[in-house]
Protein backbone atom coordinates (compact mmCIF):
# COMPACT_ATOMS: atom_id res chain seq x y z
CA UNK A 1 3.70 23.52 -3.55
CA UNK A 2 4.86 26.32 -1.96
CA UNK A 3 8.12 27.51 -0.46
CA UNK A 4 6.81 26.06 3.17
CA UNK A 5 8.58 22.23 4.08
CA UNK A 6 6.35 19.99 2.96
CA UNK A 7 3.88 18.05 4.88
CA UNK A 8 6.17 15.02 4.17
CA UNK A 9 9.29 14.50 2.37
CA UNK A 10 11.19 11.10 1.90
CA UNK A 11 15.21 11.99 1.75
CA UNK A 12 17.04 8.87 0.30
CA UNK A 13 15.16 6.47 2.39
CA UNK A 14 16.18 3.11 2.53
CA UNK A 15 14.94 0.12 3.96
CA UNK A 16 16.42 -3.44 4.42
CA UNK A 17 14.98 -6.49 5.84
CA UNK A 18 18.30 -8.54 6.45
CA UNK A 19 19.96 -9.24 3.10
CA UNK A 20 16.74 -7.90 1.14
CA UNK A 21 16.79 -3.94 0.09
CA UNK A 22 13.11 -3.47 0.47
CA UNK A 23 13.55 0.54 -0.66
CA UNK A 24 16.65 2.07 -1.99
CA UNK A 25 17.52 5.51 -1.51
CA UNK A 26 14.12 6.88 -1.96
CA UNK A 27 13.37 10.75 -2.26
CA UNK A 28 9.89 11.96 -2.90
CA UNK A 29 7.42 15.02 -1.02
CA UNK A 30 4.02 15.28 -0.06
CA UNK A 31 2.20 18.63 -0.04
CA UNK A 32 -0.91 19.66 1.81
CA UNK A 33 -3.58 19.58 -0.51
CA UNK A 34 -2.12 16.68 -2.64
CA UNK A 35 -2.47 13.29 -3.55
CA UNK A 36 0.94 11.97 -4.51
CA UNK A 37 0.70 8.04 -6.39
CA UNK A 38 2.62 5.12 -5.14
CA UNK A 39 3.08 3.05 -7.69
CA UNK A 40 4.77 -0.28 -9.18
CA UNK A 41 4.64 -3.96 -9.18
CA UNK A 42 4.37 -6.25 -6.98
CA UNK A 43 7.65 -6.63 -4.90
CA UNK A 44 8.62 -2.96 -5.37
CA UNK A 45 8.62 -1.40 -1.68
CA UNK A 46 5.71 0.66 -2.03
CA UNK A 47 3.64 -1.04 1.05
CA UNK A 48 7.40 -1.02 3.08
CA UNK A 49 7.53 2.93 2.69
CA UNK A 50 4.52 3.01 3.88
CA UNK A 51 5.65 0.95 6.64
CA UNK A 52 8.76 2.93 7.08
CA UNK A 53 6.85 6.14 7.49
CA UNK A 54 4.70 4.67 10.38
CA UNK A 55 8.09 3.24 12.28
CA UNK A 56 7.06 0.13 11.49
CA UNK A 57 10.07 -1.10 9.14
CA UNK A 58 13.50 -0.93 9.64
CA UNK A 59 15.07 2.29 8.17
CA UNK A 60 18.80 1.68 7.22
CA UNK A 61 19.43 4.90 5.82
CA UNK A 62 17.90 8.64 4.58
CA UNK A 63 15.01 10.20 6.73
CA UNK A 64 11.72 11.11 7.68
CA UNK A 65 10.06 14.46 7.34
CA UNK A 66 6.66 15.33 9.27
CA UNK A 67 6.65 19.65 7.95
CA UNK A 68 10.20 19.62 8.37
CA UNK A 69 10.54 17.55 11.68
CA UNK A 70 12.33 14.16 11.40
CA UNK A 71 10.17 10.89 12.27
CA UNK A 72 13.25 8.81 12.69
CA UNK A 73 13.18 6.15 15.91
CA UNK A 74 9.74 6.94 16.78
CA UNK A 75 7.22 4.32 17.44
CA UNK A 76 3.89 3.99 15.53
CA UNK A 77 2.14 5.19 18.24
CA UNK A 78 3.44 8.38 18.31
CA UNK A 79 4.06 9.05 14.74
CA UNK A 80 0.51 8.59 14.41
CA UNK A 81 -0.12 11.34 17.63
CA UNK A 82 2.25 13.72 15.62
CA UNK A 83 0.20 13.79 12.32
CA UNK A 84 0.26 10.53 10.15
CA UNK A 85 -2.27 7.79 9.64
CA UNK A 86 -2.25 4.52 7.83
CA UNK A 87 -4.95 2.66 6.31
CA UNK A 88 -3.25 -0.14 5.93
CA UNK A 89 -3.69 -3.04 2.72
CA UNK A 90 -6.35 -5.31 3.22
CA UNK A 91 -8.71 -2.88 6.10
CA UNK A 92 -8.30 -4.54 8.79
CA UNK A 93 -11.23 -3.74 11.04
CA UNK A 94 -13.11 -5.15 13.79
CA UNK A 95 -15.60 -7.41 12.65
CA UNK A 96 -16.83 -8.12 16.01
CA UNK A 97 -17.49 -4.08 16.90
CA UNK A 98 -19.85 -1.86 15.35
CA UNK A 99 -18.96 0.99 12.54
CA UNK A 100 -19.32 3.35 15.40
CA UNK A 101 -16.73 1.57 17.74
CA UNK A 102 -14.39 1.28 14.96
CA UNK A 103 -14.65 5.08 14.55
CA UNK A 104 -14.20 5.52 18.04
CA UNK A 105 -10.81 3.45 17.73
CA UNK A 106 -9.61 6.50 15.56
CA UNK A 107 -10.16 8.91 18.27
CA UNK A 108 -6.85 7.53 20.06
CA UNK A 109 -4.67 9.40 17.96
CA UNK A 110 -6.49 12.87 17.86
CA UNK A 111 -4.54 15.55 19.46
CA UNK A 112 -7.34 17.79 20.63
CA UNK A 113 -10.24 16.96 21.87
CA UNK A 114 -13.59 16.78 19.78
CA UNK A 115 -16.24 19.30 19.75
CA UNK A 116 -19.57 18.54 18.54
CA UNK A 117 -19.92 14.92 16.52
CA UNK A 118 -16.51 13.65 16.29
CA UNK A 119 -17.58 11.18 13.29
CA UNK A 120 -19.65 13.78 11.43
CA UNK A 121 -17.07 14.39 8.29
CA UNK A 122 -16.33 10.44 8.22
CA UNK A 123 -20.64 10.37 7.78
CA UNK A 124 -20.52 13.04 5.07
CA UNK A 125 -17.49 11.41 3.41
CA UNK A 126 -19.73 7.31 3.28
CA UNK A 127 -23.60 8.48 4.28
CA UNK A 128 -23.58 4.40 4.14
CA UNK A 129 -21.62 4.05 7.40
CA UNK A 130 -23.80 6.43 9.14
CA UNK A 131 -26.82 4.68 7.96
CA UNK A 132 -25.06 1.71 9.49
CA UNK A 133 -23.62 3.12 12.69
CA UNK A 134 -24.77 0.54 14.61
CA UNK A 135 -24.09 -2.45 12.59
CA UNK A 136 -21.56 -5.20 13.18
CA UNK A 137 -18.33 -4.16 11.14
CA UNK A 138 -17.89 -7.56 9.85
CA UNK A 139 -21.24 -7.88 8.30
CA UNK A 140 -20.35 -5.14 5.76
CA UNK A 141 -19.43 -5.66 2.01
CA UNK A 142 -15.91 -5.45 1.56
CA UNK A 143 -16.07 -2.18 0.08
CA UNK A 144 -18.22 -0.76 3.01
CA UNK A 145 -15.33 -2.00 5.31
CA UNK A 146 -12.83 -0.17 3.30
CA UNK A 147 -14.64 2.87 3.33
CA UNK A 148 -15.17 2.11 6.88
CA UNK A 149 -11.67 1.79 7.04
CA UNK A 150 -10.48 5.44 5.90
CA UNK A 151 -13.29 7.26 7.90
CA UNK A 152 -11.33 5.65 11.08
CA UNK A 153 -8.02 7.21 10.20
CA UNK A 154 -9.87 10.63 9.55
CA UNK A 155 -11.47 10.96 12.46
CA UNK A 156 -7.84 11.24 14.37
CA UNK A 157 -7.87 14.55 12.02
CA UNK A 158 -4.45 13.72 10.62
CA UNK A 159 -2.05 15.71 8.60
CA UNK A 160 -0.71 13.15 6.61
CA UNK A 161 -3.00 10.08 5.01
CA UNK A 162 -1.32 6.72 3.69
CA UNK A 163 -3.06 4.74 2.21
CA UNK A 164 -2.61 0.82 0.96
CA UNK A 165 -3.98 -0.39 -2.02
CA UNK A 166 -7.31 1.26 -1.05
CA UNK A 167 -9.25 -0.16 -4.35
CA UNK A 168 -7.84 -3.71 -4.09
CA UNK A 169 -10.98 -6.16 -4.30
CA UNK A 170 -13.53 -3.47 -4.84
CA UNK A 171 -16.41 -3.42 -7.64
CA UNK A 172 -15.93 -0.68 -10.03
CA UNK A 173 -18.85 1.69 -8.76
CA UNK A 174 -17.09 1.06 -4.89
CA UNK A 175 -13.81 2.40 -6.91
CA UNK A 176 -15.12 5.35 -7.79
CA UNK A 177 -17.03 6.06 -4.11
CA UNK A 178 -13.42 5.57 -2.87
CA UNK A 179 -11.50 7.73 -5.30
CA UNK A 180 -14.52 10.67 -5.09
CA UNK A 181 -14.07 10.76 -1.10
CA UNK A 182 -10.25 10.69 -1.97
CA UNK A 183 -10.76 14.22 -4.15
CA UNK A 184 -12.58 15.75 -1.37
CA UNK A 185 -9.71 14.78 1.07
CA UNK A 186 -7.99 16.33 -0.98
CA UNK A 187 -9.55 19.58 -1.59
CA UNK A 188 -10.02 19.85 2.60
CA UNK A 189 -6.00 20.44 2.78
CA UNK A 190 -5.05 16.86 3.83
CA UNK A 191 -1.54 15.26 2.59
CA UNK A 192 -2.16 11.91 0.89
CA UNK A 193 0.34 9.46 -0.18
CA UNK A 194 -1.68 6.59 -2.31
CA UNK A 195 -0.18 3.23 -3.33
CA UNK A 196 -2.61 1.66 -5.78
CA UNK A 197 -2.26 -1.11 -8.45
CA UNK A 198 -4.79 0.36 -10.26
CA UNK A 199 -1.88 2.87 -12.69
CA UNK A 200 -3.07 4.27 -15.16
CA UNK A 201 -6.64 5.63 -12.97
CA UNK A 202 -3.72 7.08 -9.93
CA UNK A 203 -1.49 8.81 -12.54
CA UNK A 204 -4.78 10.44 -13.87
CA UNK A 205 -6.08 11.24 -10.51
CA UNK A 206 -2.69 12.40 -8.35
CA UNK A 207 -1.21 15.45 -8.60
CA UNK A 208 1.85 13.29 -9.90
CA UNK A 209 3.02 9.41 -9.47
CA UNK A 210 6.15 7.89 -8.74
CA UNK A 211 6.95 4.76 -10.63
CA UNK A 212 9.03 2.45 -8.42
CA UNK A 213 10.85 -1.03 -9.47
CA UNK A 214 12.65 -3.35 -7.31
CA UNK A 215 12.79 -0.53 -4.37
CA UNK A 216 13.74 2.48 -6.84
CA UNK A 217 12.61 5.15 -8.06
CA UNK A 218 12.05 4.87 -11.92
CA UNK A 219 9.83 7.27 -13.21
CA UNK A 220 7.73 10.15 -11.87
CA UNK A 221 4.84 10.92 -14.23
CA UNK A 222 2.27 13.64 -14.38
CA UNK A 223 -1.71 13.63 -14.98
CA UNK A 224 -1.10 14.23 -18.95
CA UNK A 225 1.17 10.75 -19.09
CA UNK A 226 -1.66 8.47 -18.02
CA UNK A 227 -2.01 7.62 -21.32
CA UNK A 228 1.34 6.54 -22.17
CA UNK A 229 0.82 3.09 -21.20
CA UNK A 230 4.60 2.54 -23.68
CA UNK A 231 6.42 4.60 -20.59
CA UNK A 232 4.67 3.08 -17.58
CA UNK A 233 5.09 -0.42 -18.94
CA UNK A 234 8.99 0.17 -19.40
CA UNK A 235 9.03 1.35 -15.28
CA UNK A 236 7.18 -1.28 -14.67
CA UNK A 237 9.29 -4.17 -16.55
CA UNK A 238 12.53 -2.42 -16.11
């Protein structure tokens, strides 16, 4: 990365629902151009600093960094106008509206307005939503709708992309659509932090993985460690 702030930086975040630490002092950074991994079991906060990042979890201590500027206190709504975008764990699109109104949906969020085809990266990213612009959302495979899914938060061109468990539920070949538009997100400048199940495929693919346990940070591992499956079973059982 360079010497710039990063496009997002976690500084000993913590979250807490009541009596339950969700995330414990949590540092990790985000630079443009990278895909930073997310990962753990089940139970380990990754989805709640997701959560946390969008204002949508309650942040007991540590902050926020958008390139520098602080997120703390700020609604969804207008972390997602500053930058950030969430494609959140199980889709969660409109069945009842068409591909193209679902894109449309992600045009709420952009901070300048559109010129020329404001859905024509989302088509190059999944030709198979364009071929189906005008199909019902909800009569899509499941791994059309979460493909569906991340062309929405695109098209509000943000800075930052979070993403939940993007590969949960998906055939194998739908996996690897999802993780080749993921590379080319990548290579276009975007920020992505990526929680995944799938380990040992995200520590190959991200520029580096953090390991986390029961809210904390265990491990951080590099492409070259996928293949210690000895190291990332210890993170993942300690």
């Amino acid at each position: 990365m360079s010497e710039a702030a990063p496009a997002l930086a976690l500084d000993g975040l913590s979250v807490r629902y009541g009596a339950v630490d969700a995330v414990r002092a949590l540092s990790l950074e985000v630079g443009r151009g990278e895909v930073v991994g997310l990962i753990g079991p089940n139970g380990a906060g990754k989805s709640s600093t997701l959560h946390a990042i969008m204002g949508a979890a309650p942040v007991v201590g540590g902050d926020i960094r958008l390139e520098g500027r602080s997120l703390l206190g700020m609604r969804s709504e207008r972390v997602a106008r500053h930058g950030v975008a969430l494609v959140p764990e199980g889709r969660r699109i409109f069945g009842e509206l068409t591909v193209e109104e679902n894109l449309r949906l992600g045009l709420a969020a952009r901070r300048s307005r559109p010129s020329g085809d404001p859905f024509a990266h989302a088509y190059e990213l999944f030709p198979i939503l364009d071929e189906f612009r005008r199909r019902h959302a909800g009569a899509l495979s499941g791994g059309q709708q979460q493909q569906l899914a991340i062309a929405r938060a695109l098209v509000s061109e943000p800075d930052v992309l979070l993403l939940d468990e993007p590969s949960l539920g998906l055939a194998p070949k739908i996996v690897d659509v999802v993780f080749e538009a993921l590379a080319k997100i990548r290579d276009s400048g975007l920020a992505v932090l990526l929680v995944e199940q799938r380990a040992q495929r995200t520590v190959a693919f991200a520029d580096r993985s953090y390991v986390l346990a029961n809210g904390e940070l265990r491990l951080t591992l590099a492409p070259k460690d996928a293949g210690d499956t000895d190291r990332l079973v210890a993170a993942y059982l300690s």
